[in-house]
C-alpha atoms as a PDB file:
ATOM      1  CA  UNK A   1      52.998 174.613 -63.300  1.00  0.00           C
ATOM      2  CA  UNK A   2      54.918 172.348 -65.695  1.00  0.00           C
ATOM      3  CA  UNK A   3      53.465 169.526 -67.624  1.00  0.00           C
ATOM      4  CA  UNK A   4      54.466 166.857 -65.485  1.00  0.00           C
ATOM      5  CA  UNK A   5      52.858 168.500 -62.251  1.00  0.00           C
ATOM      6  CA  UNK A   6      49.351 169.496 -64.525  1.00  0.00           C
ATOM      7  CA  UNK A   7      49.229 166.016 -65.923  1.00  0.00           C
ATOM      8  CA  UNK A   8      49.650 163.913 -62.870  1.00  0.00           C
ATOM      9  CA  UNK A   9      46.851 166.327 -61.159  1.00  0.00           C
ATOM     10  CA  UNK A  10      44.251 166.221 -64.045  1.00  0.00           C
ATOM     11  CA  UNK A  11      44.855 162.715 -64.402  1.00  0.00           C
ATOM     12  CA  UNK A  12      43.611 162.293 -60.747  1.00  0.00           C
ATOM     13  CA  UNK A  13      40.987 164.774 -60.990  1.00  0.00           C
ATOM     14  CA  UNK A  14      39.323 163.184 -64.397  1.00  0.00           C
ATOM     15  CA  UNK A  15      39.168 159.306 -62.502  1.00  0.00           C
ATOM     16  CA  UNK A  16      37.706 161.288 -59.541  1.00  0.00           C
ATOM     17  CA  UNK A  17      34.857 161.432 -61.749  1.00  0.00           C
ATOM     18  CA  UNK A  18      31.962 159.292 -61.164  1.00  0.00           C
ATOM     19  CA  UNK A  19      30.589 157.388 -64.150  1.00  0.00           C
ATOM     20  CA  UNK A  20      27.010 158.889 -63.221  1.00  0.00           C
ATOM     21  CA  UNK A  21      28.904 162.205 -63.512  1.00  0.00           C
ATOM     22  CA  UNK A  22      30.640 161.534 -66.560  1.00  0.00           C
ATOM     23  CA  UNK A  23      28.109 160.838 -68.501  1.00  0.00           C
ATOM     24  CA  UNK A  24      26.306 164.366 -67.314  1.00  0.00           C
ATOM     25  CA  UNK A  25      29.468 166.204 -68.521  1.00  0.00           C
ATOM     26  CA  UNK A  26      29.534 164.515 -71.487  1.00  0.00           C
ATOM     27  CA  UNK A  27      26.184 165.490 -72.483  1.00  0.00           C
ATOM     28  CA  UNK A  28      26.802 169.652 -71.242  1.00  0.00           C
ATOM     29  CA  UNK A  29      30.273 169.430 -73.575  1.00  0.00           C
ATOM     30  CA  UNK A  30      28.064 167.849 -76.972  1.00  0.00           C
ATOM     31  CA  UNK A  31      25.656 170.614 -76.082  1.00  0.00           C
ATOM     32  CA  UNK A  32      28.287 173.208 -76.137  1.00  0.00           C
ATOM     33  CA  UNK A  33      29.853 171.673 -79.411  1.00  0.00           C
ATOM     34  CA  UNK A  34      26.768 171.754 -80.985  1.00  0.00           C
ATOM     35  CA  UNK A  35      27.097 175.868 -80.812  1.00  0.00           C
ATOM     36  CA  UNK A  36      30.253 175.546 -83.400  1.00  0.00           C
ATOM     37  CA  UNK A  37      29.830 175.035 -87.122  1.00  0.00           C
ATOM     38  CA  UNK A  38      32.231 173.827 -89.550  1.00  0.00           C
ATOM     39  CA  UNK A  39      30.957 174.647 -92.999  1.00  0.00           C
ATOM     40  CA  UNK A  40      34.306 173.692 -94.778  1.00  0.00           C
ATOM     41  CA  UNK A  41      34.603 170.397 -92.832  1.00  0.00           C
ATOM     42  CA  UNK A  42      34.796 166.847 -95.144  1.00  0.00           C
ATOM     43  CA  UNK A  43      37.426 165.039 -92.620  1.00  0.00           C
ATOM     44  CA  UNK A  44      37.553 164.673 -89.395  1.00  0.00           C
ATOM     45  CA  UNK A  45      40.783 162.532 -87.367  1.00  0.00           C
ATOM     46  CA  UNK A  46      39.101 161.959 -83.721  1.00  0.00           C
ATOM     47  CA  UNK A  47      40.460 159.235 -81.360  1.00  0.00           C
ATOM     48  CA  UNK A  48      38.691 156.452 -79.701  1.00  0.00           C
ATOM     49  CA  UNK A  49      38.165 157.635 -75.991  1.00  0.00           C
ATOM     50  CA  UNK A  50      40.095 155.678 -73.301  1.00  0.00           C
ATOM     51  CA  UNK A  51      37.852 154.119 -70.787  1.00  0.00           C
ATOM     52  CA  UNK A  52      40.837 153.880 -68.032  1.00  0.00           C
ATOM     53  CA  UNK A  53      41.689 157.466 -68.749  1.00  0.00           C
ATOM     54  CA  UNK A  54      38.423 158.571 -67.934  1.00  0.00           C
ATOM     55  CA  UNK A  55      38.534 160.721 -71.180  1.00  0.00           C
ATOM     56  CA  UNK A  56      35.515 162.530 -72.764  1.00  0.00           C
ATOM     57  CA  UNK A  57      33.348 159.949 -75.204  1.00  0.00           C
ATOM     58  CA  UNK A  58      34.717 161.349 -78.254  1.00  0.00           C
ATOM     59  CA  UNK A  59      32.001 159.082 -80.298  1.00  0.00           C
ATOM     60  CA  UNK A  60      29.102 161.345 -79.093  1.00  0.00           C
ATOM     61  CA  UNK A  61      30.825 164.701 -81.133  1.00  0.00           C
ATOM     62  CA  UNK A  62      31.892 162.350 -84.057  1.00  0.00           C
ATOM     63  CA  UNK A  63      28.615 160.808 -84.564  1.00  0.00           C
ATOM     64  CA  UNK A  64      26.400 164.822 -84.209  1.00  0.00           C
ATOM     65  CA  UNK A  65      29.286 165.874 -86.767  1.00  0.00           C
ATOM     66  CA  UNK A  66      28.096 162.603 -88.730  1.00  0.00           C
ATOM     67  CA  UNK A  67      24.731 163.284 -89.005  1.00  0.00           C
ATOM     68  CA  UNK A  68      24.902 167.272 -89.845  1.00  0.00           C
ATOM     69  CA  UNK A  69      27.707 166.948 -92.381  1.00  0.00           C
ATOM     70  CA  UNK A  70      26.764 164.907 -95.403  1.00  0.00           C
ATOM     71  CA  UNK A  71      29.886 162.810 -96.492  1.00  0.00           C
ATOM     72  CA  UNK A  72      31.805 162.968 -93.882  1.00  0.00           C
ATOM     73  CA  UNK A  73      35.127 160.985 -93.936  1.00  0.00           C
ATOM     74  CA  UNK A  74      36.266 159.772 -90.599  1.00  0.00           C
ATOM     75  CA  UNK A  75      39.649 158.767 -89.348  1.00  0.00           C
ATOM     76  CA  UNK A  76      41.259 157.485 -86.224  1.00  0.00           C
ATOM     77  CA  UNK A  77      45.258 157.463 -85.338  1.00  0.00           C
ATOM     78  CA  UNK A  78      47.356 154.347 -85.869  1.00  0.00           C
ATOM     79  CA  UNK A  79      50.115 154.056 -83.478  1.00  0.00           C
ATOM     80  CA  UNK A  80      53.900 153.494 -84.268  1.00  0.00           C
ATOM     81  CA  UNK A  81      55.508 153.263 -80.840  1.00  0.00           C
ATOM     82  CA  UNK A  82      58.762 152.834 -82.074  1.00  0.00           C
ATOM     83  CA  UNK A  83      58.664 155.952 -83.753  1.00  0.00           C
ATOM     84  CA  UNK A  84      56.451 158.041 -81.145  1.00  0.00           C
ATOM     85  CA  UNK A  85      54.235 158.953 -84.869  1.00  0.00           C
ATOM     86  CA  UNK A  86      50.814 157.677 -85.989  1.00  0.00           C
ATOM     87  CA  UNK A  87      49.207 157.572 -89.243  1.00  0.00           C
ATOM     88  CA  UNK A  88      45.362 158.364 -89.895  1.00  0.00           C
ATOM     89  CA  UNK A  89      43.428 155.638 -91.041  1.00  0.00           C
ATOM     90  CA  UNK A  90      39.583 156.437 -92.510  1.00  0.00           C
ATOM     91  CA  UNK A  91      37.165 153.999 -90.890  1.00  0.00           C
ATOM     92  CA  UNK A  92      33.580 153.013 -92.016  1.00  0.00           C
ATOM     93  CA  UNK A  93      30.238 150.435 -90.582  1.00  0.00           C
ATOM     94  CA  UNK A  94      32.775 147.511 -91.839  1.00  0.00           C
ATOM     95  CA  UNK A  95      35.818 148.525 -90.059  1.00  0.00           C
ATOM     96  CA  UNK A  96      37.393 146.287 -87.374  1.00  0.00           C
ATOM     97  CA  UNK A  97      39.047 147.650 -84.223  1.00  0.00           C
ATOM     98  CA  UNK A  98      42.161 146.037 -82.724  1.00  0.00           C
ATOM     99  CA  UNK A  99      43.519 147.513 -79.008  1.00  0.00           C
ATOM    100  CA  UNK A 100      47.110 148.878 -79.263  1.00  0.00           C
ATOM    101  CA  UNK A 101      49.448 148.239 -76.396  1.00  0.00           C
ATOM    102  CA  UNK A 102      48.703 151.576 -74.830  1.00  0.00           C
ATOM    103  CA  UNK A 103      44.881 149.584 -74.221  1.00  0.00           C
ATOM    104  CA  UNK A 104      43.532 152.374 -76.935  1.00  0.00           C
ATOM    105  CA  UNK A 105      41.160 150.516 -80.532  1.00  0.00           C
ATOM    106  CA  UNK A 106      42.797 151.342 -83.775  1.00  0.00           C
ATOM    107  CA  UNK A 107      41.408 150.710 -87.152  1.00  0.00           C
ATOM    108  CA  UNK A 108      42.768 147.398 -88.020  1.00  0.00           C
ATOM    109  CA  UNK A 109      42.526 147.932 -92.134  1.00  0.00           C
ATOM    110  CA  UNK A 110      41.825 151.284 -93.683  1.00  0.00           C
ATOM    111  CA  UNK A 111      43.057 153.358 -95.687  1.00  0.00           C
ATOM    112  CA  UNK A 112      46.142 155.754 -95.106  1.00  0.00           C
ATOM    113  CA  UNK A 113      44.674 159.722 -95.144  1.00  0.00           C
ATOM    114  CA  UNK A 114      47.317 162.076 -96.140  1.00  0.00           C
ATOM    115  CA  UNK A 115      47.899 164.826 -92.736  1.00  0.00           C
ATOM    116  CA  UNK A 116      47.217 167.949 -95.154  1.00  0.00           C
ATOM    117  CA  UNK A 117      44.225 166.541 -96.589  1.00  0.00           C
ATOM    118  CA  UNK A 118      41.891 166.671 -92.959  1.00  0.00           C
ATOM    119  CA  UNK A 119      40.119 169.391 -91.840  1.00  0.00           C
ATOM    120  CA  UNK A 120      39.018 168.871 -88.540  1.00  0.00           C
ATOM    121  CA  UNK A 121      40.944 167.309 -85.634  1.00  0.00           C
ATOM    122  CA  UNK A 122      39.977 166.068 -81.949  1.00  0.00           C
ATOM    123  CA  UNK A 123      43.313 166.657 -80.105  1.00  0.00           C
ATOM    124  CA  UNK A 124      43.160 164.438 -76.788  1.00  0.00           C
ATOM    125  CA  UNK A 125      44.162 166.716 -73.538  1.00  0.00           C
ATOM    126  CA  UNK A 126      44.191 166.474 -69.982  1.00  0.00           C
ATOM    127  CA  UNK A 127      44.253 170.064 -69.327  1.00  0.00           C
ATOM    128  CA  UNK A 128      45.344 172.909 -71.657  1.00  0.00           C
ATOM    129  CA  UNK A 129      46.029 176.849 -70.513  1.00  0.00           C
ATOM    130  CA  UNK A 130      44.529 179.943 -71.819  1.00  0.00           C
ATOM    131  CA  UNK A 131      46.271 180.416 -74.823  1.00  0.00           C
ATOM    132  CA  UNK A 132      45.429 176.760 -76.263  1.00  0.00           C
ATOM    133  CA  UNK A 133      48.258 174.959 -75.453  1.00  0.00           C
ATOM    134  CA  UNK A 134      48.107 171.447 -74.013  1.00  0.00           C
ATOM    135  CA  UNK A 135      48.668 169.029 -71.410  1.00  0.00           C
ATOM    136  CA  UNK A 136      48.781 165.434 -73.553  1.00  0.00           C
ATOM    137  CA  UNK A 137      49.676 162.079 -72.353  1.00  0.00           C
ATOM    138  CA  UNK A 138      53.816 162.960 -72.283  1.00  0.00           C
ATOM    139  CA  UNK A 139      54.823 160.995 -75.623  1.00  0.00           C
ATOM    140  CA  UNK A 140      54.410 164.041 -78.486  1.00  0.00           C
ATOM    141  CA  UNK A 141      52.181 161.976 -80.921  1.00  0.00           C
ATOM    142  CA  UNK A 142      49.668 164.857 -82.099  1.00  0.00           C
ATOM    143  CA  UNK A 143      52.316 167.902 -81.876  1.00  0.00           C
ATOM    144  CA  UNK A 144      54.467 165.386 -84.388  1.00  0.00           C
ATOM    145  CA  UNK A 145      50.895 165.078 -86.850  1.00  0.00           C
ATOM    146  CA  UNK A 146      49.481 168.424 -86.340  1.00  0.00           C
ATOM    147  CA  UNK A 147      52.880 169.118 -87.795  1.00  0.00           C
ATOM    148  CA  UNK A 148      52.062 167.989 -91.130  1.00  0.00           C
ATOM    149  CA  UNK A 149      48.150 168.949 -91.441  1.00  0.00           C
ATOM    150  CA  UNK A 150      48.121 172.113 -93.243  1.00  0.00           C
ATOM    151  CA  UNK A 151      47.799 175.736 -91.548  1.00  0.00           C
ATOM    152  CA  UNK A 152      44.220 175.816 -91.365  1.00  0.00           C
ATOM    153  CA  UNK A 153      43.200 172.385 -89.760  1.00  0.00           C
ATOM    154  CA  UNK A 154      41.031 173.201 -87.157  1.00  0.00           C
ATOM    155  CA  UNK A 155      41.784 171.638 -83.469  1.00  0.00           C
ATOM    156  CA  UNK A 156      39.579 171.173 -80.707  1.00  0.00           C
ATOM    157  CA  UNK A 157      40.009 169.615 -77.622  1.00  0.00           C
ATOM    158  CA  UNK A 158      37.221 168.365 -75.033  1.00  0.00           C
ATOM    159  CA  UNK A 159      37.984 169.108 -71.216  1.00  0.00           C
ATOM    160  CA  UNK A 160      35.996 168.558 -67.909  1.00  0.00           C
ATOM    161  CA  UNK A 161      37.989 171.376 -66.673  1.00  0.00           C
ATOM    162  CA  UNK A 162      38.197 175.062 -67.759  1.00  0.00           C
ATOM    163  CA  UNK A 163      42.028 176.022 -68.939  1.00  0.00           C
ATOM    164  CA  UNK A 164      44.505 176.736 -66.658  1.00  0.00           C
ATOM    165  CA  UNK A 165      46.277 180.724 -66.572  1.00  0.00           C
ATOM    166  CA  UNK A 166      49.696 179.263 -68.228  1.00  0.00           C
ATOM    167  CA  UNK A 167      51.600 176.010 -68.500  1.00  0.00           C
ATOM    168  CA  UNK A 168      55.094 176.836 -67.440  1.00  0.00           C
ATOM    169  CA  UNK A 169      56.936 174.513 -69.958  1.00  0.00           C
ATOM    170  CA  UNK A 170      55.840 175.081 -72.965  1.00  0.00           C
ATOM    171  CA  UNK A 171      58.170 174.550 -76.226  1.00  0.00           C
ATOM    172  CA  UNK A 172      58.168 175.905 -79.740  1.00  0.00           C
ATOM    173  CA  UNK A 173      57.199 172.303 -81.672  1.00  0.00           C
ATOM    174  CA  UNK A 174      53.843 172.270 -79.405  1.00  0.00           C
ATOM    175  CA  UNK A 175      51.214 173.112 -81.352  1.00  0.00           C
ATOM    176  CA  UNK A 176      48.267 175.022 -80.001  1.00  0.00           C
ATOM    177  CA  UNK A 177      44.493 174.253 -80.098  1.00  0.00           C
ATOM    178  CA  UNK A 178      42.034 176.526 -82.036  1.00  0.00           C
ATOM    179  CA  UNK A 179      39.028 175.551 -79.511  1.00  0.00           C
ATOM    180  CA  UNK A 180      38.371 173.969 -76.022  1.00  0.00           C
ATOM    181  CA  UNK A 181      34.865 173.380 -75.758  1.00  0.00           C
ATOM    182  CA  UNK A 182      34.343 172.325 -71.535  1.00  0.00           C
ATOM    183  CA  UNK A 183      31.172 171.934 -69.833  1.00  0.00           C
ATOM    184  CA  UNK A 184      31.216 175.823 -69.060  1.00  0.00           C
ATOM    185  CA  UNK A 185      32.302 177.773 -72.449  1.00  0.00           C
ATOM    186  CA  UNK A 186      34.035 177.394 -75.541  1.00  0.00           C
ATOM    187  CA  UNK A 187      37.581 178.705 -75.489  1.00  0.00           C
ATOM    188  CA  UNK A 188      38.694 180.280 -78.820  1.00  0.00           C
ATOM    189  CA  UNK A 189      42.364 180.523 -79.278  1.00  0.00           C
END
């Protein structure tokens, strides 16, 4: 299937999902993240989860990596729609959040962290297929900054859903996922 036709289906299936539900799944993917460990990690970029998405709550894998890695710097994106880019913006207790006109909190001050200079990224997804590839929201934002992180960042995504066989429209610029942890297994790629 092509992106279009994966996305408009796992968009369906993930707001099928009872809140009740949700926060069950939630719990069996932190349990299943809990297996990895990231010995190099100082940075982490995740993303604020979106509510009307029905996304996974990103803040419960942030906050374990928080408390098992001492110093950990943590940044969320910063949206240019004009540009279809985002910047990374390290957050602390202070920061303040501001909603973006796609409905999803930025940091509203912070400062700018350079793409090479994270290790660890949370790459949003609605589905992705068994060699790590993704289904995203349509717009290219992370392919465009996993661009610029170095070789080694590492990439995870969080799905409901286990991958899909192959995503039929795949191009050369997207850039592939190291892990999906779902509620099942962790997927190396």
């Amino acid at each position: 299937m092509t992106k279009a036709e994966l996305r408009n289906i796992y968009k369906q299936k993930r707001l099928a999902i009872s809140t009740k539900e949700k926060l069950r799944l939630d719990d069996l993917l932190l349990i299943k993240f809990q297996q990895l460990y990231f010995p190099q990690v100082g940075t982490l970029l995740t993303y604020w989860p979106g509510n009307n998405h029905g996304e996974p709550n990103t803040h419960l894998f942030s906050g374990f990596l928080r408390h098992t890695i001492p110093g950990l710097e943590i940044a969320y994106p910063v949206i240019d729609k004009a540009t279809n880019t985002f910047i990374a913006k390290l957050i602390d207790e202070e920061t303040v959040y501001i909603t973006n006109s796609f409905g999803i909190a930025e940091p509203k001050e912070g400062i700018i962290l350079d793409a090479e200079s994270i290790d660890l990224v949370f790459v949003p997804l609605l589905i992705c297929d068994a060699k790590g590839y993704r289904v995203g929201y349509g717009k290219g934002f992370y392919d465009r900054f996993l661009a610029q992180c170095r070789e080694d960042v590492v990439k995870i995504g969080f799905n409901y859903f286990e991958p899909v066989d192959k995503i039929d429209d795949t191009h050369s610029f997207d850039v592939p996922l190291n892990y999906c942890v779902t509620t099942e297994k962790i997927y190396e790629f």
